[in-house]
C-alpha atoms as a PDB file:
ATOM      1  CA  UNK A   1     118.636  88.505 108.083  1.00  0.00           C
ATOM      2  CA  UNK A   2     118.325  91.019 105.792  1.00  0.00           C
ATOM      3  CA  UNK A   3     118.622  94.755 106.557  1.00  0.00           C
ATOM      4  CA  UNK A   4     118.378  93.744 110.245  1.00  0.00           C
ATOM      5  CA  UNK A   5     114.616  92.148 109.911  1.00  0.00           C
ATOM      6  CA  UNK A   6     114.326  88.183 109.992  1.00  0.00           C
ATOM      7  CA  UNK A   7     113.959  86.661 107.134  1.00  0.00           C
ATOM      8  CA  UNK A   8     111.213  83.495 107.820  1.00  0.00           C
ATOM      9  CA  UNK A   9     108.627  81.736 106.076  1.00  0.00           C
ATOM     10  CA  UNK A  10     106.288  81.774 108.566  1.00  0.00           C
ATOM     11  CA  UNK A  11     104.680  84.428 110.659  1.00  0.00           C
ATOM     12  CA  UNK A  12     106.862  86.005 112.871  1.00  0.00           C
ATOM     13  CA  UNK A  13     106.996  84.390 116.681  1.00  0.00           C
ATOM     14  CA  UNK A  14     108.320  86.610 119.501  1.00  0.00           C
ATOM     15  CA  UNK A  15     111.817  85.100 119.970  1.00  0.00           C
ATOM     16  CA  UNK A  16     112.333  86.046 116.502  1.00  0.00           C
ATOM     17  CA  UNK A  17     111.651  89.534 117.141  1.00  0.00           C
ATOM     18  CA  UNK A  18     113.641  89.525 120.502  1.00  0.00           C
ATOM     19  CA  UNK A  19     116.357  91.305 118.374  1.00  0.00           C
ATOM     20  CA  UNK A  20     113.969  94.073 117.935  1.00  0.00           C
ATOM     21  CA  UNK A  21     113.905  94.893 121.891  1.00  0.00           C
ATOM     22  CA  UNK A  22     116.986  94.116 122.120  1.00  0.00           C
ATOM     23  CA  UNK A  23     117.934  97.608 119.666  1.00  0.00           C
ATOM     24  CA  UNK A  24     115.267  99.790 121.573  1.00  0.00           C
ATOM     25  CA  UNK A  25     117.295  98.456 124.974  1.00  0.00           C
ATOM     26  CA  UNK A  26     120.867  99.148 123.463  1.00  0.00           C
ATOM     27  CA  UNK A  27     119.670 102.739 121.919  1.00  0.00           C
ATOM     28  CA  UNK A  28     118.561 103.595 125.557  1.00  0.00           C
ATOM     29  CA  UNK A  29     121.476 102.496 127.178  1.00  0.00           C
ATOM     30  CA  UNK A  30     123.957 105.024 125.634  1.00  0.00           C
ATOM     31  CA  UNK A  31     121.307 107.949 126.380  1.00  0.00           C
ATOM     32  CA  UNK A  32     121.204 106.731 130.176  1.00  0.00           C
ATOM     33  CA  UNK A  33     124.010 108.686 131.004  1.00  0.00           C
ATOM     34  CA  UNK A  34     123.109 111.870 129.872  1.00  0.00           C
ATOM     35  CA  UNK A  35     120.649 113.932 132.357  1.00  0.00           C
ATOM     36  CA  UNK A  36     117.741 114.477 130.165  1.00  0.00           C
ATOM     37  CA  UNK A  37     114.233 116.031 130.978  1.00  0.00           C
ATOM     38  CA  UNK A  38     111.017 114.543 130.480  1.00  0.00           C
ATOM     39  CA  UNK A  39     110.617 116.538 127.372  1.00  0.00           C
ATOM     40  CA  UNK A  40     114.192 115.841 126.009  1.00  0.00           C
ATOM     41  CA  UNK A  41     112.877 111.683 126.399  1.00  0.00           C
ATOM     42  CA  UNK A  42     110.260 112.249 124.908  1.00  0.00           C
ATOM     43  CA  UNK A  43     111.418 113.526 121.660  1.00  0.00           C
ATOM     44  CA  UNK A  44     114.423 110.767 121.571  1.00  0.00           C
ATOM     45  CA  UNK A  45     111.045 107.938 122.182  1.00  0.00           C
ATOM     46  CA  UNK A  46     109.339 110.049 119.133  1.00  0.00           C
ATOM     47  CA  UNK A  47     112.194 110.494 116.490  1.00  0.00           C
ATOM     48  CA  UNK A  48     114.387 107.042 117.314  1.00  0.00           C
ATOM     49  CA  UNK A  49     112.341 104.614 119.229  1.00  0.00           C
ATOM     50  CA  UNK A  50     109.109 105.088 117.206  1.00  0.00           C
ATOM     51  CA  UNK A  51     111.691 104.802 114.093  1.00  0.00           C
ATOM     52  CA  UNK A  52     113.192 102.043 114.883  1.00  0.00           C
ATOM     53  CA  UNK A  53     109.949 100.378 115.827  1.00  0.00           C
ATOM     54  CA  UNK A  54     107.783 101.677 112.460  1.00  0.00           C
ATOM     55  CA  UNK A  55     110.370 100.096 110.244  1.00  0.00           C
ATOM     56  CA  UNK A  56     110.115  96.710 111.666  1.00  0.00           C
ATOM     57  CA  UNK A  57     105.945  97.399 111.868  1.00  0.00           C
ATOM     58  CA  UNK A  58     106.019  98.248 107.794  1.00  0.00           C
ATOM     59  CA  UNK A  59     108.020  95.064 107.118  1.00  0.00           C
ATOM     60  CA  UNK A  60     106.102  92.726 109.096  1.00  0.00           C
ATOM     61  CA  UNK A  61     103.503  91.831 111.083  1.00  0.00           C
ATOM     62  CA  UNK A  62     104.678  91.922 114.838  1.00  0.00           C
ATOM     63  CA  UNK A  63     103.079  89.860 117.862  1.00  0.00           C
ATOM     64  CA  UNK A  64     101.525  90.910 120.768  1.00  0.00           C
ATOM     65  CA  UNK A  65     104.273  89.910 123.116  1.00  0.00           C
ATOM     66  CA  UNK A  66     107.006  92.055 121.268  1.00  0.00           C
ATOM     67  CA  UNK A  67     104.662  94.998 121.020  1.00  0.00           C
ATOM     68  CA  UNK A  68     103.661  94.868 124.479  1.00  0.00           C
ATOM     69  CA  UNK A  69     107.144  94.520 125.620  1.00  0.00           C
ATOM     70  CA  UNK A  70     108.587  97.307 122.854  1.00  0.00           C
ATOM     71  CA  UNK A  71     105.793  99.707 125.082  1.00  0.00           C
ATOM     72  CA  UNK A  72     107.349  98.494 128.419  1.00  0.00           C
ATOM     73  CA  UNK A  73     110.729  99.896 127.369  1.00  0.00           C
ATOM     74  CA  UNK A  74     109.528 103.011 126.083  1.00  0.00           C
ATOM     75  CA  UNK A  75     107.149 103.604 129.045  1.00  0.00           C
ATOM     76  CA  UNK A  76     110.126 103.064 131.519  1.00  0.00           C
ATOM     77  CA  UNK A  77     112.426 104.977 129.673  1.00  0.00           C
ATOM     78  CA  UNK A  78     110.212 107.874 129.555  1.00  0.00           C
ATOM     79  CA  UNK A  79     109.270 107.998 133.620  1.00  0.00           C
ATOM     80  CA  UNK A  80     112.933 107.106 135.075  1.00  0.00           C
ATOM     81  CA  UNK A  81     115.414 107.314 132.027  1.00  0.00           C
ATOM     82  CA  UNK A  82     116.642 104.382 132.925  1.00  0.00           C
ATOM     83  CA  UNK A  83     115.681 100.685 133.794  1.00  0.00           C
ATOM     84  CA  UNK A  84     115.411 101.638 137.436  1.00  0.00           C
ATOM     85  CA  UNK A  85     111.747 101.455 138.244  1.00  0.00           C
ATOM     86  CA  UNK A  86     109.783 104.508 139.045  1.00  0.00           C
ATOM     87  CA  UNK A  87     106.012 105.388 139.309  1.00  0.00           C
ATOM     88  CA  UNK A  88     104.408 107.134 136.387  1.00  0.00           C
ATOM     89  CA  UNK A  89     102.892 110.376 136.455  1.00  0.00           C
ATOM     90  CA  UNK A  90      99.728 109.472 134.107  1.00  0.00           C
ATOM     91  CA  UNK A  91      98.432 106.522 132.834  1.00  0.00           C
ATOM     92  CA  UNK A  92      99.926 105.139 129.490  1.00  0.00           C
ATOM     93  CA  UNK A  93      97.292 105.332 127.623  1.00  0.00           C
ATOM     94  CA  UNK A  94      96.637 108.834 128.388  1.00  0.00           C
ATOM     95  CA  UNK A  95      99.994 109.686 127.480  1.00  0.00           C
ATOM     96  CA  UNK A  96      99.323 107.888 123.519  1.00  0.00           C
ATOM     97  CA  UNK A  97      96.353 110.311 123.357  1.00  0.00           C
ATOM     98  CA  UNK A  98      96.502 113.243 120.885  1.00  0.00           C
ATOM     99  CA  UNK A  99      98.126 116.580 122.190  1.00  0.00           C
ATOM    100  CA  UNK A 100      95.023 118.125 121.135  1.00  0.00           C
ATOM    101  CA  UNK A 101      93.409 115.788 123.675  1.00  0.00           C
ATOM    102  CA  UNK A 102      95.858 116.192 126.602  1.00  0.00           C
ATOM    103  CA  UNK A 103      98.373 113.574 125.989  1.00  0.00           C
ATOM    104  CA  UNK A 104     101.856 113.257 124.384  1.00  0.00           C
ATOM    105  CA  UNK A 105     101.049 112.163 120.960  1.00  0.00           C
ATOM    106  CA  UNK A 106     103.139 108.849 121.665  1.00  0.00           C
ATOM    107  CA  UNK A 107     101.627 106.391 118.956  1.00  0.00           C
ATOM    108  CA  UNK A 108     100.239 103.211 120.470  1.00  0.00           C
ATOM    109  CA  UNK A 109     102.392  99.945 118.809  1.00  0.00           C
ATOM    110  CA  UNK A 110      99.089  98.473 118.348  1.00  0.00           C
ATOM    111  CA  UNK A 111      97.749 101.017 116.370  1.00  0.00           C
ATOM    112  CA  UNK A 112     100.341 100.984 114.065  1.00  0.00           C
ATOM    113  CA  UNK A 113     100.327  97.759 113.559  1.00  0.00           C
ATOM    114  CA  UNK A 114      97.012  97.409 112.568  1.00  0.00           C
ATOM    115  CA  UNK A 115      97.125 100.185 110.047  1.00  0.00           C
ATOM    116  CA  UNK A 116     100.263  98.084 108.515  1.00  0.00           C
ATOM    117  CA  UNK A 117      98.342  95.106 108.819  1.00  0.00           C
ATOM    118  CA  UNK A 118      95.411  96.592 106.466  1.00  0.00           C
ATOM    119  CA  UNK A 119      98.941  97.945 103.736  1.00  0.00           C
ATOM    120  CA  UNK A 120     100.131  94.811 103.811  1.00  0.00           C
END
């Protein structure tokens, strides 16, 4: 390990990325006790989560699985707050849509990726 990212010869598989959700789930767990609004989630998914997640995406390509599963816990932490299950107001990917568009201007993980894939 070196500055918290793997350090392999080979393409990164999902278990060694587990780490990765494994941040994003700790990072939400101290913010679970604080009542926050939709709003106040939102930014703390924006500024930390999309941080966190951006520095591993510049360093490395990511799999699916971890990407997929890095949305999950950003999705669910953004409808309950929690890990509790709850419905969602709007669809996910209307909420990665533009604000100019009508969404929240959450970046997709896939997205990113990609654009890091074509740097790299």
């Amino acid at each position: 390990r070196y500055l918290g990212l793997p350090l392999v010869s080979r393409r990164l598989s999902a278990m060694d990325c587990k780490c990765l959700t494994l941040k994003l789930v700790d990072r939400i767990q101290s913010w679970t006790s604080k009542c926050l609004s939709y709003s106040g989630r939102l930014q703390l998914i924006q500024a930390t989560l999309h941080g966190i997640q951006n520095f591993w995406i510049s360093n490395a390509i990511l799999p699916k699985a971890t990407m997929l599963e890095c949305e999950k816990i950003m999705r669910t932490f953004l409808w309950s707050g929690s890990a509790g299950r709850r419905r969602a107001k709007v669809p996910w990917s209307t909420v990665c849509t533009p604000k100019a568009e009508g969404g929240l201007g959450i970046r997709r993980a896939g997205d990113c990726n990609k654009a890091a894939m074509l740097r790299l």
